[in-house]
C-alpha atoms as a PDB file:
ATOM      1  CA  UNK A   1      25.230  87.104 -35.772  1.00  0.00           C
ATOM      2  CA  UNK A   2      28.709  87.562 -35.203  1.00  0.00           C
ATOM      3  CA  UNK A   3      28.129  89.072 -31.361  1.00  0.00           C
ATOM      4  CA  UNK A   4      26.247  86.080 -31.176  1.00  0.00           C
ATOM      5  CA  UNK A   5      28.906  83.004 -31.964  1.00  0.00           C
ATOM      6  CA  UNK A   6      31.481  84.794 -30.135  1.00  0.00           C
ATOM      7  CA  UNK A   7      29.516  85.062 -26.829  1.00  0.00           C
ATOM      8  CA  UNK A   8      28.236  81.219 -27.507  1.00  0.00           C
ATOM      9  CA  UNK A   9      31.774  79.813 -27.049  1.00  0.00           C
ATOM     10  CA  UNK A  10      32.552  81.629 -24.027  1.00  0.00           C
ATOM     11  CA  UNK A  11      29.517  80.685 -22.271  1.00  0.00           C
ATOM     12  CA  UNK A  12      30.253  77.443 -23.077  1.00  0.00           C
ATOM     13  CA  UNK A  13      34.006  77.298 -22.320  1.00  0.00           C
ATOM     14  CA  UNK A  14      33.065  79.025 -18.627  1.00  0.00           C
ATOM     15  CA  UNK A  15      30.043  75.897 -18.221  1.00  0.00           C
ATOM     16  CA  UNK A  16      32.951  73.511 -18.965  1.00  0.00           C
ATOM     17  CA  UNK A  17      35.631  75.168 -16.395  1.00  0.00           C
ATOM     18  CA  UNK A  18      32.863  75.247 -13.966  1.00  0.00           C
ATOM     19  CA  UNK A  19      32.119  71.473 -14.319  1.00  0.00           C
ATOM     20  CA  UNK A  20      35.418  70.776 -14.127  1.00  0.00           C
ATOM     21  CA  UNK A  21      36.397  72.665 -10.984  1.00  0.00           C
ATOM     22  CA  UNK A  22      33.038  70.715  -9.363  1.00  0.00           C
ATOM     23  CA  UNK A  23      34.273  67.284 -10.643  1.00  0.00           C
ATOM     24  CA  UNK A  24      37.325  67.171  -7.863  1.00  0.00           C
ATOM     25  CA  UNK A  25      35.527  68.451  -5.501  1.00  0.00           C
ATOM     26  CA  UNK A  26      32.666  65.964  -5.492  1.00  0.00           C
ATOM     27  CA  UNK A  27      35.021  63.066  -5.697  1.00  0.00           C
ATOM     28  CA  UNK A  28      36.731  64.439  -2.503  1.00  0.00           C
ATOM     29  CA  UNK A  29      34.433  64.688  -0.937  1.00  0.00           C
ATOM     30  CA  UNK A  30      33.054  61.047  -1.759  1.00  0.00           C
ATOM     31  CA  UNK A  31      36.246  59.866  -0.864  1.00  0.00           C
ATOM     32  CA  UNK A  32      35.913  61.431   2.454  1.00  0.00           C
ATOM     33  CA  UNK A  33      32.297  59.479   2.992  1.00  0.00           C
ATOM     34  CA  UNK A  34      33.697  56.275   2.568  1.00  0.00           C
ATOM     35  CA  UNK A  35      36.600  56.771   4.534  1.00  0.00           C
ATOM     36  CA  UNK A  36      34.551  58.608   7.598  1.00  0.00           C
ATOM     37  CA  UNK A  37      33.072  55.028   9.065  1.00  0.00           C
ATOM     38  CA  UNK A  38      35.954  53.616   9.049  1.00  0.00           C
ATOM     39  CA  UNK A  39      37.806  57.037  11.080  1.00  0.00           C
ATOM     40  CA  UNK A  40      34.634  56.985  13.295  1.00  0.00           C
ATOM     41  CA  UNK A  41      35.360  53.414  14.240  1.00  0.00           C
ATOM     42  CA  UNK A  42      38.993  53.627  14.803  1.00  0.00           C
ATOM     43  CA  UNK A  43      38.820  57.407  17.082  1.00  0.00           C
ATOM     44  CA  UNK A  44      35.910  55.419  18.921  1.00  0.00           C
ATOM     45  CA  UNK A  45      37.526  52.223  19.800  1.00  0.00           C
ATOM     46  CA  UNK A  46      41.150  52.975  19.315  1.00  0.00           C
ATOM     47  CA  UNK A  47      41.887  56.493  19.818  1.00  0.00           C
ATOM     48  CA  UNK A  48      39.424  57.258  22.796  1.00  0.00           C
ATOM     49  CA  UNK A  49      40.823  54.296  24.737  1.00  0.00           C
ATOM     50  CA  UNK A  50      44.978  55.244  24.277  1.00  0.00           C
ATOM     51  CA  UNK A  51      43.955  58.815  25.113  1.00  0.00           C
ATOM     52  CA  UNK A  52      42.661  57.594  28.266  1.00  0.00           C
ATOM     53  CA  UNK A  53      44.872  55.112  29.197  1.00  0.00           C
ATOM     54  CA  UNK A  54      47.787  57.893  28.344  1.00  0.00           C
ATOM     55  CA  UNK A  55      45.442  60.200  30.962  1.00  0.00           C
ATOM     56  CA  UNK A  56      44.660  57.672  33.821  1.00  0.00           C
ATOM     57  CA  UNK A  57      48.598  57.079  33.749  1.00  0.00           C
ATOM     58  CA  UNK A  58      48.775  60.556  35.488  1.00  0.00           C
ATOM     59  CA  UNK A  59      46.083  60.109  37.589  1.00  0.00           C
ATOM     60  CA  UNK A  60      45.894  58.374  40.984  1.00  0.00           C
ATOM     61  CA  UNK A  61      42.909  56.259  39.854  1.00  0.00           C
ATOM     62  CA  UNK A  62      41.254  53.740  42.083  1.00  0.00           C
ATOM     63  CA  UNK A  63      38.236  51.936  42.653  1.00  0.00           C
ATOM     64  CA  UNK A  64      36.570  55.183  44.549  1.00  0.00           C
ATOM     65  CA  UNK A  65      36.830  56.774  41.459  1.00  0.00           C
ATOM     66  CA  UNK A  66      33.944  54.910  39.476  1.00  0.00           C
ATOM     67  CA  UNK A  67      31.826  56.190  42.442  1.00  0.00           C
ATOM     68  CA  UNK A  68      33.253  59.521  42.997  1.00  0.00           C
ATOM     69  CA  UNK A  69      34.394  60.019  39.113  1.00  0.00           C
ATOM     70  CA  UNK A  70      37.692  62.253  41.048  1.00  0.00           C
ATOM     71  CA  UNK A  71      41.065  61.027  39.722  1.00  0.00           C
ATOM     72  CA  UNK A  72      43.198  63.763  41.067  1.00  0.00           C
ATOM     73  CA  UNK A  73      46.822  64.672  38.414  1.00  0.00           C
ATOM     74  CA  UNK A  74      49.312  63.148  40.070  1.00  0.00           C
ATOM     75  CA  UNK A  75      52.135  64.257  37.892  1.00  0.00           C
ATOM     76  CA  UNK A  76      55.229  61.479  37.217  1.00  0.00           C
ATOM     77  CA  UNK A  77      54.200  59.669  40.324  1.00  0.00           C
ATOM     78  CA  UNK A  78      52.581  56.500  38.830  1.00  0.00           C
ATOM     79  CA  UNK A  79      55.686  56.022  36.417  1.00  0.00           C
ATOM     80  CA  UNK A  80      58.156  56.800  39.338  1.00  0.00           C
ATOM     81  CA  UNK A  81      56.413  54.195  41.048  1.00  0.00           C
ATOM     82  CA  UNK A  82      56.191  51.554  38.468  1.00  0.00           C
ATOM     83  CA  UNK A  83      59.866  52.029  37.330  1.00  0.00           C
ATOM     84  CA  UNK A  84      60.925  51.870  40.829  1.00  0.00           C
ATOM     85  CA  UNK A  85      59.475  48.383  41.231  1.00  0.00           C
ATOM     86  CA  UNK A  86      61.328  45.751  40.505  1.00  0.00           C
ATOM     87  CA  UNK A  87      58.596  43.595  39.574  1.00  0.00           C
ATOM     88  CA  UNK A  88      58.638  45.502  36.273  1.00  0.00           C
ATOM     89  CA  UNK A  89      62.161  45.482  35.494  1.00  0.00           C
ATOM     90  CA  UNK A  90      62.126  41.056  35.939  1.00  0.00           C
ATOM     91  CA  UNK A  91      58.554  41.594  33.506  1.00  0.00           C
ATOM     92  CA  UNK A  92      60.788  43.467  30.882  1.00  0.00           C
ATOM     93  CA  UNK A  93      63.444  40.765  31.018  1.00  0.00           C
ATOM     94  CA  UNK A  94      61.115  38.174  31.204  1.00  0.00           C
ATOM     95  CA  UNK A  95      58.987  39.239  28.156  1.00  0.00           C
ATOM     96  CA  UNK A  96      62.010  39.622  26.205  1.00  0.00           C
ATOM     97  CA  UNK A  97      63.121  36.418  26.671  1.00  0.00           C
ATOM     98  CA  UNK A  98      59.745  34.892  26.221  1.00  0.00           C
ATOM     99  CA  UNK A  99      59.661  36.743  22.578  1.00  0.00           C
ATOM    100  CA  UNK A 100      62.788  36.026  21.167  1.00  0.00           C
ATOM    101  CA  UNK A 101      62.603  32.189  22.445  1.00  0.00           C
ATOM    102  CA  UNK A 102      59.001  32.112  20.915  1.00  0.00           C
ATOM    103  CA  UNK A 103      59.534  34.108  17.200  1.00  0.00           C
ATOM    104  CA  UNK A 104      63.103  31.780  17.024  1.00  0.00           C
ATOM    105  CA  UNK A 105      60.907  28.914  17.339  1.00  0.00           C
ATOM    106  CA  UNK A 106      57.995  29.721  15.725  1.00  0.00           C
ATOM    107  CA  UNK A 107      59.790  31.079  12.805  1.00  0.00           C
ATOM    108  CA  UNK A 108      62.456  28.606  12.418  1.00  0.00           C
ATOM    109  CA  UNK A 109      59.907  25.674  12.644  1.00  0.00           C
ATOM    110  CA  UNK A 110      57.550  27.195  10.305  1.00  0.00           C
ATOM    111  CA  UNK A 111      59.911  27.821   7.573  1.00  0.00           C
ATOM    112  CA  UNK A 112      61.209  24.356   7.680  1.00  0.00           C
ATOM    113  CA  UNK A 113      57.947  23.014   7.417  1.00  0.00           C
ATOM    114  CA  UNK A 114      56.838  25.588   4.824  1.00  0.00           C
ATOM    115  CA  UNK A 115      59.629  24.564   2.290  1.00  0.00           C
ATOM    116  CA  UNK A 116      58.760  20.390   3.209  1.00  0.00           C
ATOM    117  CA  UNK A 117      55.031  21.115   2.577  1.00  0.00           C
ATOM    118  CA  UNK A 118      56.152  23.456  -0.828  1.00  0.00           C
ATOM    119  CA  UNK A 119      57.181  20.286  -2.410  1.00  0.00           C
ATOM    120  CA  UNK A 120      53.709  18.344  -2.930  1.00  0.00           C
ATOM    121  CA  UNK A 121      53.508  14.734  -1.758  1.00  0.00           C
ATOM    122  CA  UNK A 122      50.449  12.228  -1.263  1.00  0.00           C
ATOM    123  CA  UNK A 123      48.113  13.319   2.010  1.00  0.00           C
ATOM    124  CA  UNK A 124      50.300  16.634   2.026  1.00  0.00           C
ATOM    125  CA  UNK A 125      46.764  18.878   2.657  1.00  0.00           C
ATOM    126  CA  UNK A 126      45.884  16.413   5.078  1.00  0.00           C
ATOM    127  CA  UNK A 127      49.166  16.611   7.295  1.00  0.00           C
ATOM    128  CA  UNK A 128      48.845  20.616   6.969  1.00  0.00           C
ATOM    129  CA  UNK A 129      45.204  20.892   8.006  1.00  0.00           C
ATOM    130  CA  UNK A 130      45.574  18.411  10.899  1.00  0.00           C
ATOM    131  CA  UNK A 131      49.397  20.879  11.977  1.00  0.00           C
ATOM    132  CA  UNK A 132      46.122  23.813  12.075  1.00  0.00           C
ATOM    133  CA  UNK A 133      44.674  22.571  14.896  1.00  0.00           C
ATOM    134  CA  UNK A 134      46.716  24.295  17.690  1.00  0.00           C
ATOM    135  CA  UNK A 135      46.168  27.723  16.038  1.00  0.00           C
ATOM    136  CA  UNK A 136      42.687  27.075  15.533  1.00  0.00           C
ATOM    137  CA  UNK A 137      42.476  26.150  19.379  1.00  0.00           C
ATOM    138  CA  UNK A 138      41.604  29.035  21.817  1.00  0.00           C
ATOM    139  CA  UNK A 139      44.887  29.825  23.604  1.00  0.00           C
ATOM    140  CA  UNK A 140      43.275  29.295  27.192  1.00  0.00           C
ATOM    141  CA  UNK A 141      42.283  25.797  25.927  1.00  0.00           C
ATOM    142  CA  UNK A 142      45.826  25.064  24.687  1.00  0.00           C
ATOM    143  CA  UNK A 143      47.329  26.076  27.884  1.00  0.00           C
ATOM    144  CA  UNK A 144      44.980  24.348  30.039  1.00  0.00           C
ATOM    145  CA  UNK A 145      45.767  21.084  28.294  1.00  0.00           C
ATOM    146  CA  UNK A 146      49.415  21.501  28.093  1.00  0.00           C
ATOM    147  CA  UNK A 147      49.426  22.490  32.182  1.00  0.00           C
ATOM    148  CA  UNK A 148      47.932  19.058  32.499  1.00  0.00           C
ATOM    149  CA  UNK A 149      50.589  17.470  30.403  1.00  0.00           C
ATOM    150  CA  UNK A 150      53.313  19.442  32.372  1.00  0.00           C
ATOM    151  CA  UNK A 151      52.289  18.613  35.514  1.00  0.00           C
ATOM    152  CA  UNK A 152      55.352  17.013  37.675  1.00  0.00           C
ATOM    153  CA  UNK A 153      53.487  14.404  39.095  1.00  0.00           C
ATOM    154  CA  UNK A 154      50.765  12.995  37.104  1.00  0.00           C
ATOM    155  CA  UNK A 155      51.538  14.728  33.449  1.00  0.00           C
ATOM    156  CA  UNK A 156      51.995  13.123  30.594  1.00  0.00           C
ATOM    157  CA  UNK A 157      55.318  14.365  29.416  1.00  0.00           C
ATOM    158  CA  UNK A 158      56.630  12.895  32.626  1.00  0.00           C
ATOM    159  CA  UNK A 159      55.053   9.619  32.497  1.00  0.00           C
ATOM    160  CA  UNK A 160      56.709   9.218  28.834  1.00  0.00           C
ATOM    161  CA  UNK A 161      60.110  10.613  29.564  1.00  0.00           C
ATOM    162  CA  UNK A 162      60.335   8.107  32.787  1.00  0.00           C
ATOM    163  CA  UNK A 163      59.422   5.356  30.703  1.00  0.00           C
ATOM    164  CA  UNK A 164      61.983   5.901  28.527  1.00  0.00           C
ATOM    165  CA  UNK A 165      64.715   6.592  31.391  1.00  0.00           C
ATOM    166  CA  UNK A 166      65.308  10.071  30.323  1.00  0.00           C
ATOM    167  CA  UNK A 167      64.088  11.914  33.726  1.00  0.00           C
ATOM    168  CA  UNK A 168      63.853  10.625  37.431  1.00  0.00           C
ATOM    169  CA  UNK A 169      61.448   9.059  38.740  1.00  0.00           C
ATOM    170  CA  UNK A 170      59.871  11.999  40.508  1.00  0.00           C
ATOM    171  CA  UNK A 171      60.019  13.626  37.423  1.00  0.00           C
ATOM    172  CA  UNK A 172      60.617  17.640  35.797  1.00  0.00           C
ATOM    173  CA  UNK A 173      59.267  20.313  37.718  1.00  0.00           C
ATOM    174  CA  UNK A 174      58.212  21.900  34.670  1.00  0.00           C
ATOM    175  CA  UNK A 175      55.815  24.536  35.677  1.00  0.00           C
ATOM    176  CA  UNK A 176      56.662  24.323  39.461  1.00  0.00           C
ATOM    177  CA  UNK A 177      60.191  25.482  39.197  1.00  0.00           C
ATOM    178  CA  UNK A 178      61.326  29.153  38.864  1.00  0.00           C
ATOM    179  CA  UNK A 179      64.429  27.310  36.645  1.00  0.00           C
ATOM    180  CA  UNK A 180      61.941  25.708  34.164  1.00  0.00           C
ATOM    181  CA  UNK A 181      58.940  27.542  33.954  1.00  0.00           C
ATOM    182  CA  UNK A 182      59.567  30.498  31.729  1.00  0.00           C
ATOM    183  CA  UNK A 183      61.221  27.672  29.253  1.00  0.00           C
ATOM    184  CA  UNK A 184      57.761  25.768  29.272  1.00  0.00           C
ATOM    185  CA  UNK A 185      56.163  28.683  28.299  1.00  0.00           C
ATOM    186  CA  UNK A 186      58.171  29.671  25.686  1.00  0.00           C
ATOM    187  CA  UNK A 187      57.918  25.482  24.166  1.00  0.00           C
ATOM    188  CA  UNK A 188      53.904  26.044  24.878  1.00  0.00           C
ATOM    189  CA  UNK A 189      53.876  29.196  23.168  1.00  0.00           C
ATOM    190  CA  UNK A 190      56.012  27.643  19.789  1.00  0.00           C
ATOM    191  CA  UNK A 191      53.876  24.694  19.467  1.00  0.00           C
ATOM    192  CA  UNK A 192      50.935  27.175  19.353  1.00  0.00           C
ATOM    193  CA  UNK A 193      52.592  29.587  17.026  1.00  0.00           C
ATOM    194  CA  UNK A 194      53.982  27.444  14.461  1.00  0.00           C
ATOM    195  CA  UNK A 195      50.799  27.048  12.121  1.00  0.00           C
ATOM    196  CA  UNK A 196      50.627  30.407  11.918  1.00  0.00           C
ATOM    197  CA  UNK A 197      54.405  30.791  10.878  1.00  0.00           C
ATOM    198  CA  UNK A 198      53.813  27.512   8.408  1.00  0.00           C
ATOM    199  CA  UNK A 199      50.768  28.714   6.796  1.00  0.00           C
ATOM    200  CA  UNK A 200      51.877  32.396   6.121  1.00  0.00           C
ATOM    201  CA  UNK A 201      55.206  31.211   5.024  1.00  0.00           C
ATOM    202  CA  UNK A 202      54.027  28.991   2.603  1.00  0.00           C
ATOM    203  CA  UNK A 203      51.552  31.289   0.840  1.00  0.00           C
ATOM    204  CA  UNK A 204      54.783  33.289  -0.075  1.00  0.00           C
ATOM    205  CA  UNK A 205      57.063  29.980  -1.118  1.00  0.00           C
ATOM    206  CA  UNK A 206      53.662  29.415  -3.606  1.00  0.00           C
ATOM    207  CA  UNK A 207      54.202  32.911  -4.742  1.00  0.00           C
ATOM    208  CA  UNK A 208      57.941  32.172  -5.940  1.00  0.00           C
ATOM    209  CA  UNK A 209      58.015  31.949  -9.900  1.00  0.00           C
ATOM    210  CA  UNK A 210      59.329  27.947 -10.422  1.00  0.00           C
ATOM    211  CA  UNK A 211      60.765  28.688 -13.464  1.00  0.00           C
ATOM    212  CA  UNK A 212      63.786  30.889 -11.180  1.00  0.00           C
ATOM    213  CA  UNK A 213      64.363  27.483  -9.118  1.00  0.00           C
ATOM    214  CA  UNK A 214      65.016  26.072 -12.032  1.00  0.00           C
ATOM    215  CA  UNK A 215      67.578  28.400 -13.663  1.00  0.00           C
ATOM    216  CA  UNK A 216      69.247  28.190 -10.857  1.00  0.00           C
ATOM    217  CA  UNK A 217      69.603  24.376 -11.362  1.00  0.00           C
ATOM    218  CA  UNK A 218      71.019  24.672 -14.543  1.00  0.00           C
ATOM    219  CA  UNK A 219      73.210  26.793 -13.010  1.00  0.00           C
ATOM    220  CA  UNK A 220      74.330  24.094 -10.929  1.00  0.00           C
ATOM    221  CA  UNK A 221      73.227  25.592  -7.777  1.00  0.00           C
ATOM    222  CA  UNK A 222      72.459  23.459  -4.765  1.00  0.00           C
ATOM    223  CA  UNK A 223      69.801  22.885  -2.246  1.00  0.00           C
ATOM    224  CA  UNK A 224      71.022  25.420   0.354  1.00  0.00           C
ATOM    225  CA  UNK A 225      72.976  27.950  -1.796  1.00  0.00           C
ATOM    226  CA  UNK A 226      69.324  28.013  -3.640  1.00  0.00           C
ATOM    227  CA  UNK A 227      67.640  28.460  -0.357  1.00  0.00           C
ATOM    228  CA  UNK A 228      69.905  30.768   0.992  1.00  0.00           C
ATOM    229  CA  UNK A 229      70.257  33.075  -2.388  1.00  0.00           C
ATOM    230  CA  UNK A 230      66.336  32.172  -4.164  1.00  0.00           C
ATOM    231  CA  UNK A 231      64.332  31.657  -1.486  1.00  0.00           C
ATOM    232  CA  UNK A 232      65.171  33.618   1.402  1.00  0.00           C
ATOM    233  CA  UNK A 233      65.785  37.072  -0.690  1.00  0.00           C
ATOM    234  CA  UNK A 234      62.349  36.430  -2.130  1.00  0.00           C
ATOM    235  CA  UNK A 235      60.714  35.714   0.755  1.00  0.00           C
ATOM    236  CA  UNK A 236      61.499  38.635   2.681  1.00  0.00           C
ATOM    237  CA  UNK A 237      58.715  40.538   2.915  1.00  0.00           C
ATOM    238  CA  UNK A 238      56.875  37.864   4.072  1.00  0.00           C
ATOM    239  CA  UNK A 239      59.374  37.081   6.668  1.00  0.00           C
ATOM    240  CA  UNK A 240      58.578  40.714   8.127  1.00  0.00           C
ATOM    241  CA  UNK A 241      55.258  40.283   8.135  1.00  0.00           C
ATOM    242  CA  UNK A 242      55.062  36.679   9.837  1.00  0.00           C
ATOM    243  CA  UNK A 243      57.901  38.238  12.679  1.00  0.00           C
ATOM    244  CA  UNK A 244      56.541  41.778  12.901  1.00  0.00           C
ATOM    245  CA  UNK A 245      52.629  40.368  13.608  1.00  0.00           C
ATOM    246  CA  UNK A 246      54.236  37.551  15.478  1.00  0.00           C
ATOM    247  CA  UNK A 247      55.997  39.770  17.834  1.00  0.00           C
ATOM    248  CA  UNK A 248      53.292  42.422  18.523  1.00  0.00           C
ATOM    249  CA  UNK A 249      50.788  39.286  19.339  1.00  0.00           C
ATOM    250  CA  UNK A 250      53.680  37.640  21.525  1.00  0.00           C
ATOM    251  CA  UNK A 251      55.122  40.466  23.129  1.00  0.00           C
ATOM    252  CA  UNK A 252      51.739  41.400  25.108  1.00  0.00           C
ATOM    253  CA  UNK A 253      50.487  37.676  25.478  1.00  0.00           C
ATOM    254  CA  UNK A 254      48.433  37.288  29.177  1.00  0.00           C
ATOM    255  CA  UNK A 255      45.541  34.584  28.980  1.00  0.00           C
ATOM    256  CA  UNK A 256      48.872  31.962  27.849  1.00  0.00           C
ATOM    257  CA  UNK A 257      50.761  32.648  31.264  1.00  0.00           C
ATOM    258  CA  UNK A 258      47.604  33.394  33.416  1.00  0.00           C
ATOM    259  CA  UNK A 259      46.468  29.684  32.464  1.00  0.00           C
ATOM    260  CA  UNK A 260      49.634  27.933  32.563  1.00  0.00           C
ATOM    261  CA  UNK A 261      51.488  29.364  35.597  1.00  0.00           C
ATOM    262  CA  UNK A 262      49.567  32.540  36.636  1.00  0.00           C
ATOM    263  CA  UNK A 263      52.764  34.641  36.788  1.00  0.00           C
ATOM    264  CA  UNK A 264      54.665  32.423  39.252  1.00  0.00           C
ATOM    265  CA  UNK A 265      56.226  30.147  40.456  1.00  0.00           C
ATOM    266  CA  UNK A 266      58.172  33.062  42.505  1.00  0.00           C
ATOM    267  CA  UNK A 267      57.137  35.818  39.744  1.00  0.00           C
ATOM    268  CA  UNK A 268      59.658  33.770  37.277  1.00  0.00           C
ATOM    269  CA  UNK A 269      57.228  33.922  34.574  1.00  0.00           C
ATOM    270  CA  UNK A 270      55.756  37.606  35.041  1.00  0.00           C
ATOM    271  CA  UNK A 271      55.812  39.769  31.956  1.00  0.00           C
ATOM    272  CA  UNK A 272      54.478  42.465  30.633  1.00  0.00           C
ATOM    273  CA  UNK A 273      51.020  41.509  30.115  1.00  0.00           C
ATOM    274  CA  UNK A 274      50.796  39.914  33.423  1.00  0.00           C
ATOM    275  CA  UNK A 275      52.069  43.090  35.693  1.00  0.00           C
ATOM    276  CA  UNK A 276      49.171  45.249  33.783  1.00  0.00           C
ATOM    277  CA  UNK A 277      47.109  42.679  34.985  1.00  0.00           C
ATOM    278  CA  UNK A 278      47.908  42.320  38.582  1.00  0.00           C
ATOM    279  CA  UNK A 279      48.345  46.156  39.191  1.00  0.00           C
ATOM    280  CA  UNK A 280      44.849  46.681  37.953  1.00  0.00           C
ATOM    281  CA  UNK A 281      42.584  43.748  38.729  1.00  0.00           C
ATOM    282  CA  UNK A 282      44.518  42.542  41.564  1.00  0.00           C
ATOM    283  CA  UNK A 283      45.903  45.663  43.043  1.00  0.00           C
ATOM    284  CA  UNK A 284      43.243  47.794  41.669  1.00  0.00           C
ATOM    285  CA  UNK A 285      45.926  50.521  40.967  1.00  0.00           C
ATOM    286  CA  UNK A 286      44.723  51.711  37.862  1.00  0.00           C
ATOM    287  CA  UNK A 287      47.324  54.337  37.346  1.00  0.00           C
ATOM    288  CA  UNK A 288      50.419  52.135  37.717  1.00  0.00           C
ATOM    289  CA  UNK A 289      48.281  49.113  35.251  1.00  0.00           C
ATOM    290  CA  UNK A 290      48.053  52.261  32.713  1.00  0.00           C
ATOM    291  CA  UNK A 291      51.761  52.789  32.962  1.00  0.00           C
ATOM    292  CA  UNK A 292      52.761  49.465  31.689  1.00  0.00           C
ATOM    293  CA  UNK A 293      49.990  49.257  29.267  1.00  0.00           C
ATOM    294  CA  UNK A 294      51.336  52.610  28.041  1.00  0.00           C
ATOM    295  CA  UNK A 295      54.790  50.961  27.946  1.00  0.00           C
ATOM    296  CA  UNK A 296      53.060  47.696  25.820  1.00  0.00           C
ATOM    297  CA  UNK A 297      51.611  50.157  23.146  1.00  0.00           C
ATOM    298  CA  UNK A 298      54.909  52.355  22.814  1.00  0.00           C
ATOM    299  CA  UNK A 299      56.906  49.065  21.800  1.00  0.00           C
ATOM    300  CA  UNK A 300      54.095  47.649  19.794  1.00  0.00           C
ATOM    301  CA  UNK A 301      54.170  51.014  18.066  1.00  0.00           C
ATOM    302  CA  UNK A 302      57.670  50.772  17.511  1.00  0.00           C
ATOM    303  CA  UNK A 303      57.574  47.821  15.778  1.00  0.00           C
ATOM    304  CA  UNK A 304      54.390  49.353  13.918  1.00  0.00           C
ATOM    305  CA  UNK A 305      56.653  51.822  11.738  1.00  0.00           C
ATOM    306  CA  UNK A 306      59.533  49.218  11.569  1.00  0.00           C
ATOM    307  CA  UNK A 307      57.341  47.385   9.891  1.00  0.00           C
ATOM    308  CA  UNK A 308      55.308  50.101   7.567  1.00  0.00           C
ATOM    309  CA  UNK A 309      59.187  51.669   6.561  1.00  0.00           C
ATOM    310  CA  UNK A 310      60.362  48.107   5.599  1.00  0.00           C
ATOM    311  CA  UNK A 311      57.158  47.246   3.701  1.00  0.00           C
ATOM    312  CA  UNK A 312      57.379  50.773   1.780  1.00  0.00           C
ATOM    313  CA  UNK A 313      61.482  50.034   1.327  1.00  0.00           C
ATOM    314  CA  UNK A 314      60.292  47.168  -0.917  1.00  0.00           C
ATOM    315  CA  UNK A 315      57.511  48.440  -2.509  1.00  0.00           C
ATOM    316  CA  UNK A 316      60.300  51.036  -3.353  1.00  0.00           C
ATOM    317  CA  UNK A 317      62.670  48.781  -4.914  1.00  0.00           C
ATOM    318  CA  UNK A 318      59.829  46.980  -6.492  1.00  0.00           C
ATOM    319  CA  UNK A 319      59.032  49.926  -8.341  1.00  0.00           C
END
């Protein structure tokens, strides 16, 4: 009996450490299962398409290659060439300008209309839903509409602006002029961006306790000292959301400029987007497209881990 309940125990300890070690191990691996769509998706339609791109870039690729499938290694010669053009180095000033003008706008709009909207009034949800409506708007149909509103001599902005004596009678060149045009985009481009900004911006106002707005005005504090030491503190990881997102969607914008100008007039309003696009469905130069597209994801990606090390620096302080 004693041989017995000793050996009973220790069969039953070794069952336990057995079940235990098989316990991790199956929630591992269930882990992995519901994780692997979600990798096969991404490595299907994400990573096999930059790995490509990253390849054709040092390839002379050309239309003869869908027939022929040779794209013979070219080396550095595609980014020589691209670099070397000065096409690209107007696109990168160009799309530079065309960001920061559009996130200043955007942003600065939105966040005044945020904080109006934040303090309810009568037909308040109507006034936002109707300010929707040129996000909701595909961006070709915006553009379309607003190239007919531009136009010098029969657009509407014109028409109004003569009326009023505030332009000549033959009116702004506004998409016509290698002065003006980049500027239209960039006002096209705000009025399109600002519901986004707005609505964003005032989900995280909502999120902003009331009870600290109103310490603060026992305090004595004012409107902007509030704004500026309440509101804008609180607010910030919001703020790098709406600018981070807002800048990797404006910072490789196409169908916008394609519809409104279609690079010109004179290449004035060429950017990024818009030399991938002419080097490889205009020029069919595959290669040189990849290059810039290359360049596109290498800011984007930037801006990527900008944004992931500013999110994690306040979940850190958070914590």
């Amino acid at each position: 009996m004693t041989t017995i309940t000793s050996i009973a125990p220790a069969n039953a300890t070794g069952k336990t450490h057995t079940r235990t070690h098989r316990a991790p191990r199956r929630q591992r691996l269930l882990r992995w299962l519901f994780v692997a769509p979600a990798l096969a998706y991404m490595a299907l339609f994400f990573g096999y398409p930059l790995v490509n791109n990253i390849v054709m870039s040092f390839q002379r690729y050309t239309p003869k290659t869908y027939f022929t499938g040779e794209a013979p290694f070219n080396g550095l010669d595609n980014w020589r060439a691209v670099f070397a053009n000065e096409l690209f180095t107007d696109a990168v000033w160009h799309t530079m300008l065309f960001t920061v003008g559009s996130l200043l706008g955007q942003f600065t709009i939105g966040l005044a209309l945020a904080v109006f909207f934040s303090r309810r009034f009568r037909l308040s949800g109507m006034v936002r839903a109707v300010l929707l409506l040129p996000w909701l708007v595909p961006m070709v149909v915006s553009a379309v509409v607003w190239r007919r509103i531009l136009d010098q001599e029969h657009g509407m902005l014109n028409t109004v602006l003569h009326a009023v004596g505030l332009v000549p009678a033959d009116g702004v060149p506004w998409l016509s002029s290698p002065s003006v045009a980049l500027l239209s985009a960039v006002l096209v481009n705000i009025w399109i961006g600002i519901p986004f900004n707005m609505v964003i911006l005032y989900g995280g106002l909502q999120e902003i306790p009331r009870d600290v707005y109103e310490a603060a005005a026992l305090d004595g504090s004012g409107p902007w000292r509030t704004f500026r030491s309440i509101t804008l503190p609180m607010l910030r990881p919001v703020i790098t959301v709406v600018l981070v997102l807002g800048f990797m969607s404006t910072v490789k914008i196409l169908d916008l400029i394609l519809a409104l100008t279609s690079g010109g007039p004179a290449d004035s309003t060429q950017t990024l987007g818009t030399v991938t696009y002419q080097l490889s469905f205009l020029q069919l130069d595959f290669g040189q497209g990849a290059v810039v597209g290359n360049v596109l994801i290498l800011i984007s990606a930037v801006f990527a881990v900008l944004y992931l090390r500013a999110n994690r620096a306040d979940f850190g302080k958070g914590k």
